[in-house]
Protein backbone atom coordinates (compact mmCIF):
# COMPACT_ATOMS: atom_id res chain seq x y z
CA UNK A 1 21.86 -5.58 30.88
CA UNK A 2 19.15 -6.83 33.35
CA UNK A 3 17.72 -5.81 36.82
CA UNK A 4 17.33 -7.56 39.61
CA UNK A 5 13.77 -5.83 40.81
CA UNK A 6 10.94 -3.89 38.65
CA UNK A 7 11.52 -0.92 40.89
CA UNK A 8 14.96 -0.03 40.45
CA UNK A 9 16.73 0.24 36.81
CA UNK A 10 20.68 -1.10 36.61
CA UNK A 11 23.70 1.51 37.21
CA UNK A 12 22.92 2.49 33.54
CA UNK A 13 19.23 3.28 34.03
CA UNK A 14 18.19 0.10 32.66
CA UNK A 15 15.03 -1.86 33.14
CA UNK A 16 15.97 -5.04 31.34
CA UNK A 17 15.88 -4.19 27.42
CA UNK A 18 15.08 -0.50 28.20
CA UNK A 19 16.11 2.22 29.86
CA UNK A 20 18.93 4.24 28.92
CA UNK A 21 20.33 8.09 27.99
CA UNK A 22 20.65 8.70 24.49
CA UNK A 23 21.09 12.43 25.09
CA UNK A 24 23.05 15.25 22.70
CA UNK A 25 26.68 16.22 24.51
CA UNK A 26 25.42 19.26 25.04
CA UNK A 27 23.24 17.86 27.78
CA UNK A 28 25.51 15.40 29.05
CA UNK A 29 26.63 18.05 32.04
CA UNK A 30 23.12 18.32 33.10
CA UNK A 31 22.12 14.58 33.22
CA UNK A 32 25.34 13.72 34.18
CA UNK A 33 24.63 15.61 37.45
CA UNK A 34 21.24 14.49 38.01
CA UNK A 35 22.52 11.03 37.46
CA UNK A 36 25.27 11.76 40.40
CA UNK A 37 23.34 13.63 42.53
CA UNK A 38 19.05 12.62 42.85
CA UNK A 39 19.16 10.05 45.03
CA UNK A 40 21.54 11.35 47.67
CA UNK A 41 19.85 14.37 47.97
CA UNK A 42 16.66 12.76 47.74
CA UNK A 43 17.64 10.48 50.77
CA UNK A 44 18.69 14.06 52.69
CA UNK A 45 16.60 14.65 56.22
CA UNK A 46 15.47 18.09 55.02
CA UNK A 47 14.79 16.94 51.76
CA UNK A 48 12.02 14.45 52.68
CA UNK A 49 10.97 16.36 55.73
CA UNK A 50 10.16 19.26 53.39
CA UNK A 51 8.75 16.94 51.14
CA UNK A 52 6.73 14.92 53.40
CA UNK A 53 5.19 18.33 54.91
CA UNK A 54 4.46 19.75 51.35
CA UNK A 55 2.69 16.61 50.63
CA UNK A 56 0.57 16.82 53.21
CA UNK A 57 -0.47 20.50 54.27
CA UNK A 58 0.11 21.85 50.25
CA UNK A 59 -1.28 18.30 47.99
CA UNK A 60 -3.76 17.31 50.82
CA UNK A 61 -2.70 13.53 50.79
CA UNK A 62 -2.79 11.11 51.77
CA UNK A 63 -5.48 11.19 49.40
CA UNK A 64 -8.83 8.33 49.98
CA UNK A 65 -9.06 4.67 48.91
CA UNK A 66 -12.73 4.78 48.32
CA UNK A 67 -14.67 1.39 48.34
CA UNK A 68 -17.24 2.09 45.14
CA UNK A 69 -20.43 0.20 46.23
CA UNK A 70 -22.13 0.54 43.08
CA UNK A 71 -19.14 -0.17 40.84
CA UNK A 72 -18.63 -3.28 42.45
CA UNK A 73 -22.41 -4.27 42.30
CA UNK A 74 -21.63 -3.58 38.31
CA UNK A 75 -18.31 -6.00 37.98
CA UNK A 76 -19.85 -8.22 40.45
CA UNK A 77 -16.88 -7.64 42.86
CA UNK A 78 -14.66 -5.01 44.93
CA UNK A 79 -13.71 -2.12 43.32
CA UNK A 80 -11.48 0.96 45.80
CA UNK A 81 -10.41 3.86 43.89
CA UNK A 82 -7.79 5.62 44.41
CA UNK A 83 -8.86 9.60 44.85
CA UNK A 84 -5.37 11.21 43.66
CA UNK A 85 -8.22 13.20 41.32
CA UNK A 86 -8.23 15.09 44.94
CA UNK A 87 -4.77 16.14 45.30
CA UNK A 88 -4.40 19.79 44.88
CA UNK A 89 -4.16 20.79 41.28
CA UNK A 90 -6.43 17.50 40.41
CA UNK A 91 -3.91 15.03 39.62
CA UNK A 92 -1.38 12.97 41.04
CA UNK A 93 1.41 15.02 38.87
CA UNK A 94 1.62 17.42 41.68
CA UNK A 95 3.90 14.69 43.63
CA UNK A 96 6.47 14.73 41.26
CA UNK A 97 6.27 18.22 40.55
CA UNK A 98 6.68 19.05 44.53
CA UNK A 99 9.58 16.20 44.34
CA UNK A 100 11.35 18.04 41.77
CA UNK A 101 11.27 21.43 42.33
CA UNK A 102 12.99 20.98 45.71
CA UNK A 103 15.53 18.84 43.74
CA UNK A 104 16.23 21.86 41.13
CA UNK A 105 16.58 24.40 44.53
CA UNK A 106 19.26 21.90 45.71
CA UNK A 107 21.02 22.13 42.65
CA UNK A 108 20.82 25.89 42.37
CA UNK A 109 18.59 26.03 38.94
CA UNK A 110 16.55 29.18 38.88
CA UNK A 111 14.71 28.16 35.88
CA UNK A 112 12.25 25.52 35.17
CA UNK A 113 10.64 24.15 31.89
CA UNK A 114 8.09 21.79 31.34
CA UNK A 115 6.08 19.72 28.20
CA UNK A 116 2.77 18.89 28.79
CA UNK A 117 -0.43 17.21 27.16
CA UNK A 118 -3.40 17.35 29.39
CA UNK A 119 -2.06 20.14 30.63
CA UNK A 120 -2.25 19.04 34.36
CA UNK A 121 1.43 18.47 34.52
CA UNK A 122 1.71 22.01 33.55
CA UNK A 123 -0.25 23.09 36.10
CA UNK A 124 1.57 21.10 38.96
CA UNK A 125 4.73 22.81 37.16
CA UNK A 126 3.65 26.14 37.41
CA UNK A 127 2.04 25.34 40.98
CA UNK A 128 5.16 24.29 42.67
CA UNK A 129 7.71 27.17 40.32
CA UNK A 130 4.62 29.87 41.94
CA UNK A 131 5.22 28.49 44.90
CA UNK A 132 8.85 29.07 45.35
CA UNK A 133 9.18 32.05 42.91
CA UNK A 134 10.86 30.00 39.97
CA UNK A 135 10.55 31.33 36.59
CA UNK A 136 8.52 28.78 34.44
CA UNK A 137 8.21 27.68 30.84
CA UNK A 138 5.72 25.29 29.81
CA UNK A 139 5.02 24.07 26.13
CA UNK A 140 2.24 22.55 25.00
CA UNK A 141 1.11 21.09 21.60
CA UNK A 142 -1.14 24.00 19.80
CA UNK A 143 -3.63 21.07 19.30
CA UNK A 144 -3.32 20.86 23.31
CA UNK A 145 -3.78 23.93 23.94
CA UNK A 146 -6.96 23.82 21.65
CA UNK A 147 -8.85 21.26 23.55
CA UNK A 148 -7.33 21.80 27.43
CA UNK A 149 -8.29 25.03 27.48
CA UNK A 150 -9.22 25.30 31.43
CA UNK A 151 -5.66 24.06 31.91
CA UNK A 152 -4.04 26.58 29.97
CA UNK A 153 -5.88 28.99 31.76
CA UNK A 154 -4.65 28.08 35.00
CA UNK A 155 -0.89 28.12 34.38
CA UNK A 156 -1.04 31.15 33.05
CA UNK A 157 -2.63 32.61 36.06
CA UNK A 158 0.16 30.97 37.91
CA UNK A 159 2.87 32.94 36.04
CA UNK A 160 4.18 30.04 33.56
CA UNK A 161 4.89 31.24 30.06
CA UNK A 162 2.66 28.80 27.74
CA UNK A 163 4.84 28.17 24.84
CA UNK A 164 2.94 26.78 21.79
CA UNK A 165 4.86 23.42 19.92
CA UNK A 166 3.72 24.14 16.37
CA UNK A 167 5.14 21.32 14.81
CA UNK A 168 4.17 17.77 14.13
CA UNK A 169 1.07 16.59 15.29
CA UNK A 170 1.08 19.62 17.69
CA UNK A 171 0.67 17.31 20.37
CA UNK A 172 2.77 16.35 23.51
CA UNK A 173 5.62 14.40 21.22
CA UNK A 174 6.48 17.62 19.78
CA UNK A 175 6.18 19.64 23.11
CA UNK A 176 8.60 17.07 24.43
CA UNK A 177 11.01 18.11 21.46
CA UNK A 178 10.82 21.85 22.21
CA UNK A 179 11.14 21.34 25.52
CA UNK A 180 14.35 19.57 25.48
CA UNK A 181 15.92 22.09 22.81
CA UNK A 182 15.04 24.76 25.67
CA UNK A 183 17.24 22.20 28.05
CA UNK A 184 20.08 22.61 25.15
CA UNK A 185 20.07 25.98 24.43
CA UNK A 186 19.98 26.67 28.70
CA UNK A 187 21.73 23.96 30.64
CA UNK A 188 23.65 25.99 33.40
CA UNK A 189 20.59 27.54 35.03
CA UNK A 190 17.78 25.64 33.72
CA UNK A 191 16.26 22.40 35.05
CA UNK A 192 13.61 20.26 33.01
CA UNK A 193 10.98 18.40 35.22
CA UNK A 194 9.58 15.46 32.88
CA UNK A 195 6.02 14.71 33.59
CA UNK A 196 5.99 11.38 33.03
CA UNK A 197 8.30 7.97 33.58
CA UNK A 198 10.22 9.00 30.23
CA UNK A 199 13.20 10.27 29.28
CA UNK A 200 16.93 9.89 29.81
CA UNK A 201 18.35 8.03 33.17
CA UNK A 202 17.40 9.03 35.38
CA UNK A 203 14.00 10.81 34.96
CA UNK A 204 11.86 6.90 34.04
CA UNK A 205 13.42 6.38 38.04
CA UNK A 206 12.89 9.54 39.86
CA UNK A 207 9.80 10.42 38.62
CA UNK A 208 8.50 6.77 39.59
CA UNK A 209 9.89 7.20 42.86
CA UNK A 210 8.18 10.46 43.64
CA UNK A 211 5.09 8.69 42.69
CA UNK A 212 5.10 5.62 44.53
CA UNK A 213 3.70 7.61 47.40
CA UNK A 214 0.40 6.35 45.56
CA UNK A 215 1.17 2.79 46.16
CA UNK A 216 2.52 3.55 49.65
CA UNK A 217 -1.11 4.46 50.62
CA UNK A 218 -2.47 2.02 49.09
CA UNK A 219 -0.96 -0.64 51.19
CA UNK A 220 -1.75 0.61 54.37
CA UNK A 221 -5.61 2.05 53.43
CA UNK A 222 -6.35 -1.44 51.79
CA UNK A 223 -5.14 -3.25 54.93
CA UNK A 224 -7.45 -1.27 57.43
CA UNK A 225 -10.10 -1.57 54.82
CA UNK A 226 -9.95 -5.68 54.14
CA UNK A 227 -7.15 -7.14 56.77
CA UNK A 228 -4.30 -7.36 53.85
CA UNK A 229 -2.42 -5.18 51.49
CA UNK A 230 -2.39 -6.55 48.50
CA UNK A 231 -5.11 -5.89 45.91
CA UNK A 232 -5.52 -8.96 43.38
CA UNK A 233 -5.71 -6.48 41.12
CA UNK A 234 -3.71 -3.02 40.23
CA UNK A 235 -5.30 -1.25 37.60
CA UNK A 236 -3.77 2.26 35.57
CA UNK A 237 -4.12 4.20 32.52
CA UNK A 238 -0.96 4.11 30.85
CA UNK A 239 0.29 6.83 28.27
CA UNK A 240 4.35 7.78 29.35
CA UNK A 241 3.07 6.11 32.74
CA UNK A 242 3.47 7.99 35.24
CA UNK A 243 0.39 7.41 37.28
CA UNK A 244 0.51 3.71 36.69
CA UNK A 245 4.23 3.75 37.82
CA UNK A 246 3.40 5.16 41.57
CA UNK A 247 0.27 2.72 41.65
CA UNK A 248 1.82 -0.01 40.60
CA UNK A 249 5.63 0.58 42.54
CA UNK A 250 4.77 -1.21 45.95
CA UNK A 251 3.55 -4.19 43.90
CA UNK A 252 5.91 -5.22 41.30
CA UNK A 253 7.81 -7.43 43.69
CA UNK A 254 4.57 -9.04 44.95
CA UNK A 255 3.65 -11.93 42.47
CA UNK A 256 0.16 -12.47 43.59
CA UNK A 257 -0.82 -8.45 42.22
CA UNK A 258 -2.21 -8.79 38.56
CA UNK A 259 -0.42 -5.80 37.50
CA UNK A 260 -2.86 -4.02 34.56
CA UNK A 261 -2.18 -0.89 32.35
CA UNK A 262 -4.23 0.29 29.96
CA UNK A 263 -3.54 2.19 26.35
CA UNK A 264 -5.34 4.24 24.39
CA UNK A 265 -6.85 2.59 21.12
CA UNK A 266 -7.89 5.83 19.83
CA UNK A 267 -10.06 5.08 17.46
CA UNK A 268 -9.23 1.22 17.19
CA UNK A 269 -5.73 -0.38 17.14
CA UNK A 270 -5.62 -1.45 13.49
CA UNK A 271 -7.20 1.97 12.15
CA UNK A 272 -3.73 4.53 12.00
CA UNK A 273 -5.39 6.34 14.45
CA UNK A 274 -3.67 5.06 18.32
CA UNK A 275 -1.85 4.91 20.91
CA UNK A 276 -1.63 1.63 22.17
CA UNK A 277 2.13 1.29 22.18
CA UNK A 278 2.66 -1.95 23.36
CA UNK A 279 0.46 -3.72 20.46
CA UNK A 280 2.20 -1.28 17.75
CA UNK A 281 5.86 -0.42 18.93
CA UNK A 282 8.77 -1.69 18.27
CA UNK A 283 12.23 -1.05 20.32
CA UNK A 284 13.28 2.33 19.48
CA UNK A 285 15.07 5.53 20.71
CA UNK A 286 12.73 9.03 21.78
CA UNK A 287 13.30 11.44 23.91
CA UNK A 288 16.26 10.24 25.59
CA UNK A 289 15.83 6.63 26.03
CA UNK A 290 15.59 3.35 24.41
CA UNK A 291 11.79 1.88 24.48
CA UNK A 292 8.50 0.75 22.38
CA UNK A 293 7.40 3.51 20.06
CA UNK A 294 5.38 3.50 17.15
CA UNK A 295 7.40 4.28 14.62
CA UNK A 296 8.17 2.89 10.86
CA UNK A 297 10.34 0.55 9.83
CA UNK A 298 12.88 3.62 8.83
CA UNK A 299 12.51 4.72 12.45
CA UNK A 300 10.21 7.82 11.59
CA UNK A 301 7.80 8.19 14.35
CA UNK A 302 4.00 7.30 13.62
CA UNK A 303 1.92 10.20 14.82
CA UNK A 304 -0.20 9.01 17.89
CA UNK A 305 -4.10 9.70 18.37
CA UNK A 306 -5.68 9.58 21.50
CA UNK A 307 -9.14 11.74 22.71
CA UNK A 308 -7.20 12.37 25.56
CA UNK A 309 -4.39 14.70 25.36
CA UNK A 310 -2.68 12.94 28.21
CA UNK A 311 -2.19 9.30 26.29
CA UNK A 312 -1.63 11.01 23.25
CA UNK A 313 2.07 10.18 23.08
CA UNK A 314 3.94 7.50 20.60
CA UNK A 315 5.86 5.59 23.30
CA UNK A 316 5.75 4.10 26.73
CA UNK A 317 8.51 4.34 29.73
CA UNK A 318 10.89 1.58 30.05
CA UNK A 319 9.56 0.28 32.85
CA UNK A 320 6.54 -0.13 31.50
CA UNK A 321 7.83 -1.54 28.55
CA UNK A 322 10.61 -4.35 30.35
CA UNK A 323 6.89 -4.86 32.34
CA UNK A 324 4.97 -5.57 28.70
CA UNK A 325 7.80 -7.59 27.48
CA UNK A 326 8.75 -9.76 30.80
CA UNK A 327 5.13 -11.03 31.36
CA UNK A 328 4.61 -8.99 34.75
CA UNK A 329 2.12 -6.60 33.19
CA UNK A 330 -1.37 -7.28 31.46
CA UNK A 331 -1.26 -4.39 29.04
CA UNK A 332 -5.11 -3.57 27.27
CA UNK A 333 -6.57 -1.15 25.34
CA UNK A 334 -9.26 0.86 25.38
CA UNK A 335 -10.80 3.12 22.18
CA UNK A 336 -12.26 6.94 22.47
CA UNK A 337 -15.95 5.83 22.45
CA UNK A 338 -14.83 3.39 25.62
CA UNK A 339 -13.41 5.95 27.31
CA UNK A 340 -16.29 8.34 26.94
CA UNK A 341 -18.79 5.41 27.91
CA UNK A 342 -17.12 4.35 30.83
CA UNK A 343 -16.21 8.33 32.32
CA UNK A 344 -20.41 8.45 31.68
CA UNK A 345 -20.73 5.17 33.53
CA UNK A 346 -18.22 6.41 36.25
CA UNK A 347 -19.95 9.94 36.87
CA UNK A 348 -23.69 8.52 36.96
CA UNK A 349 -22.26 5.67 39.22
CA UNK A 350 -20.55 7.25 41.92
CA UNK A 351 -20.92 10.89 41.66
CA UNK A 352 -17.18 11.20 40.43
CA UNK A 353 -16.10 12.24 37.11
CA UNK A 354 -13.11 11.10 35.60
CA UNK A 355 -10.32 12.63 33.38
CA UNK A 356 -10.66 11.37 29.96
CA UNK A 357 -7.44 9.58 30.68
CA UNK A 358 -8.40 7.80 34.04
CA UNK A 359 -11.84 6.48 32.11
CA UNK A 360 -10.03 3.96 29.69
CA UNK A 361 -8.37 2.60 32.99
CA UNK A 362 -12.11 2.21 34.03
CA UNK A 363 -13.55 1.27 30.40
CA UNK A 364 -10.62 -1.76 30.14
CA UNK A 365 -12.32 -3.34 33.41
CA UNK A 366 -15.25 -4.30 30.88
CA UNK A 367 -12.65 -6.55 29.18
CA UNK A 368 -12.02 -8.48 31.95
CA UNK A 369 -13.35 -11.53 34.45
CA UNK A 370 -13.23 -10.87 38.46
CA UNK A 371 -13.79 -12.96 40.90
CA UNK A 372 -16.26 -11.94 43.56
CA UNK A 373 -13.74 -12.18 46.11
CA UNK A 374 -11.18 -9.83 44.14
CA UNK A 375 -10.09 -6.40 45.43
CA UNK A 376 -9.32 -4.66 42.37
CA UNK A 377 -7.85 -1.25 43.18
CA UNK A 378 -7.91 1.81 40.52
CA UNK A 379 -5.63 4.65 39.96
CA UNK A 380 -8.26 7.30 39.71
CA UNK A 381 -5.59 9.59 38.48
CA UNK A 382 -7.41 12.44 37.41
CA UNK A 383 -10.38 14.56 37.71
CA UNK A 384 -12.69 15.79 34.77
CA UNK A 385 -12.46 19.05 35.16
CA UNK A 386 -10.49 19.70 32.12
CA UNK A 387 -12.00 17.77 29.57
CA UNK A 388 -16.09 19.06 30.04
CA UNK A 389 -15.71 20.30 26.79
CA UNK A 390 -15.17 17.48 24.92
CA UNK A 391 -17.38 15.32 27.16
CA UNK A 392 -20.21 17.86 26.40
CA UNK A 393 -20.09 17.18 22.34
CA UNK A 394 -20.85 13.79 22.91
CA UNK A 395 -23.44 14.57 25.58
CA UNK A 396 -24.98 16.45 22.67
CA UNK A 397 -24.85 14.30 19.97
């Protein structure tokens, strides 16, 4: 099965090699009418007008493509950022979140569930079910819940039920599993907005299209900024992907964009302690679809580790992984202590400081060569916020 473009997956929800629903019967109703049904209501007048107004006056966006002078005096060329660390809720989840929950109202769900790592896709969750009065379920990885406590905090003071995943690494694999036997045990009223570019057809899809509103901007802010609209480079964290899906969306069809996502090492690739997919995986099936996951040669699933709570997840969407294997990304890596270094780097720099996620984004730029004429954009896809607390035990160490 193949595709003709990196933005849309074949009839089958395919992205070359990947792609896919490997789902239990009892869900086939559910994804069978998402599968149907997304994009023609998503291409619906009211639909995007409601969107489109939402995005604005609720999110605040489009959010800034900030030029960061001192940055770029570091890497010895031009670095923008993208600011989608300013969207409401402090994080570009909030666009899918919006994008789905006005999906589920079309569809008549009255119930929404959730997983979530960093927690921020919780938030945008509980955000958008607060704001149209939608009962909302969230689970989260006890370990999660340990070290994003802010986050926590917040959804419950939105009204979402925090449900604690107890099992496994704790982490946002085995929220992912509760979440989805939620989905079976509820699929008439119940709808299940997926954080990331994972999943079953056709949540890798949708999800990327809500999100390419990031690339969207990008385009046109660049172009006022430098006279064109292509960056040389397009750079992303990259855990399920979401973030780097929307910034890298408008590009994939444009060779002359170095297209760059970055993993978590964790503690180093080689050590048993990761989350660098791409160098570890192997084609598998999680969650729904067929992708790279670290997993053993059995097909158990190798428990990830990741400082951040966001990357800290054993596979990688199909896109992302048809972009690995094709050639058309440049996948790196990036370990804890370079993610803390570069968030440090970041904050003292420009006054801005990152989510632990965005930072190995920023710490993989140390791995590579730029011209002085490059425009190198970066998915600042998060704000700090959340993760003080473990920024604050290595500011004390």
């Amino acid at each position: 099965m193949s595709t003709t473009t990196y933005t849309a997956p074949d009839q089958y929800g395919y992205y070359g090699d990947f792609g896919g629903a490997y789902i239990p019967e009892m869900l086939h109703r559910n994804v069978a009418e998402l599968q149907e049904k997304y994009i023609s209501i998503m291409q619906e007048a009211s639909f995007q007008n409601e969107m489109q107004a939402l995005l604005r006056d609720f999110v605040g966006r489009p959010t800034p493509l900030y030029y960061a002078k001192r940055l770029s005096k570091l890497h010895r060329t031009n670095v923008f950022l993208k600011r989608e660390d300013l969207c409401h809720t402090g994080a570009h989840k909030i666009n899918n979140t919006i994008g789905q929950i006005l999906l589920a109202e079309r569809l008549g769900k009255k119930r929404i569930i959730a997983e979530t790592g960093a927690g921020q896709h919780g938030v945008a969750t509980a955000t958008v079910c607060a704001l149209k009065g939608v009962e909302c379920i969230v689970y989260m990885g006890e370990k999660d819940i340990e070290r994003q406590a802010p986050n926590v905090a917040r959804m419950k003071m939105l009204g979402a039920k925090v449900v604690a995943a107890k099992s496994g690494s704790k982490t946002l694999k085995d929220a992912t599993n509760e979440a989805i036997r939620d989905w079976i045990n509820h699929p008439n009223d119940t709808h299940y907005i997926i954080g990331s570019v994972v999943g079953p057809h056709p949540y890798p899809d949708m999800v990327a299209k809500f999100q390419q509103v990031i690339s969207e901007e990008i385009k046109w802010q660049l172009k006022e900024k430098t006279g064109s609209e292509l960056p040389s480079h397009m750079i992303a964290c990259v855990g399920g992907g979401s973030n780097a899906a929307g910034a890298f969306y408008n590009f994939l069809d444009e060779p002359t964009v170095q297209i760059v996502a970055v993993e978590a090492a964790g503690e180093g690739v080689q050590t048993g302690r990761s989350a660098a997919t791409t160098q570890l995986g192997t084609t598998g099936i999680l969650h729904g679809s067929k992708s790279l996951l670290m997993q053993t040669k059995d097909g158990q699933v190798v428990e990830p580790h990741s400082i951040s709570a966001g990357l800290d997840y054993p596979g990688i969407g199909p896109l992302h992984a048809h972009l690995y294997k094709s050639g058309r990304g440049s996948f790196y890596s990036a370990t804890d202590q370079e993610a803390i270094d570069a968030a440090m780097e970041l904050s003292k720099l420009e006054g801005i400081i990152p989510a632990l996620e965005t930072a190995h984004a920023f710490a993989a730029m140390h791995q590579m060569k730029f011209n002085e004429s490059d425009q190198v954009v970066v998915c600042l896809s998060g704000r700090g916020d959340k993760d003080l607390s473990t920024y604050m035990k290595f500011l004390e160490q």
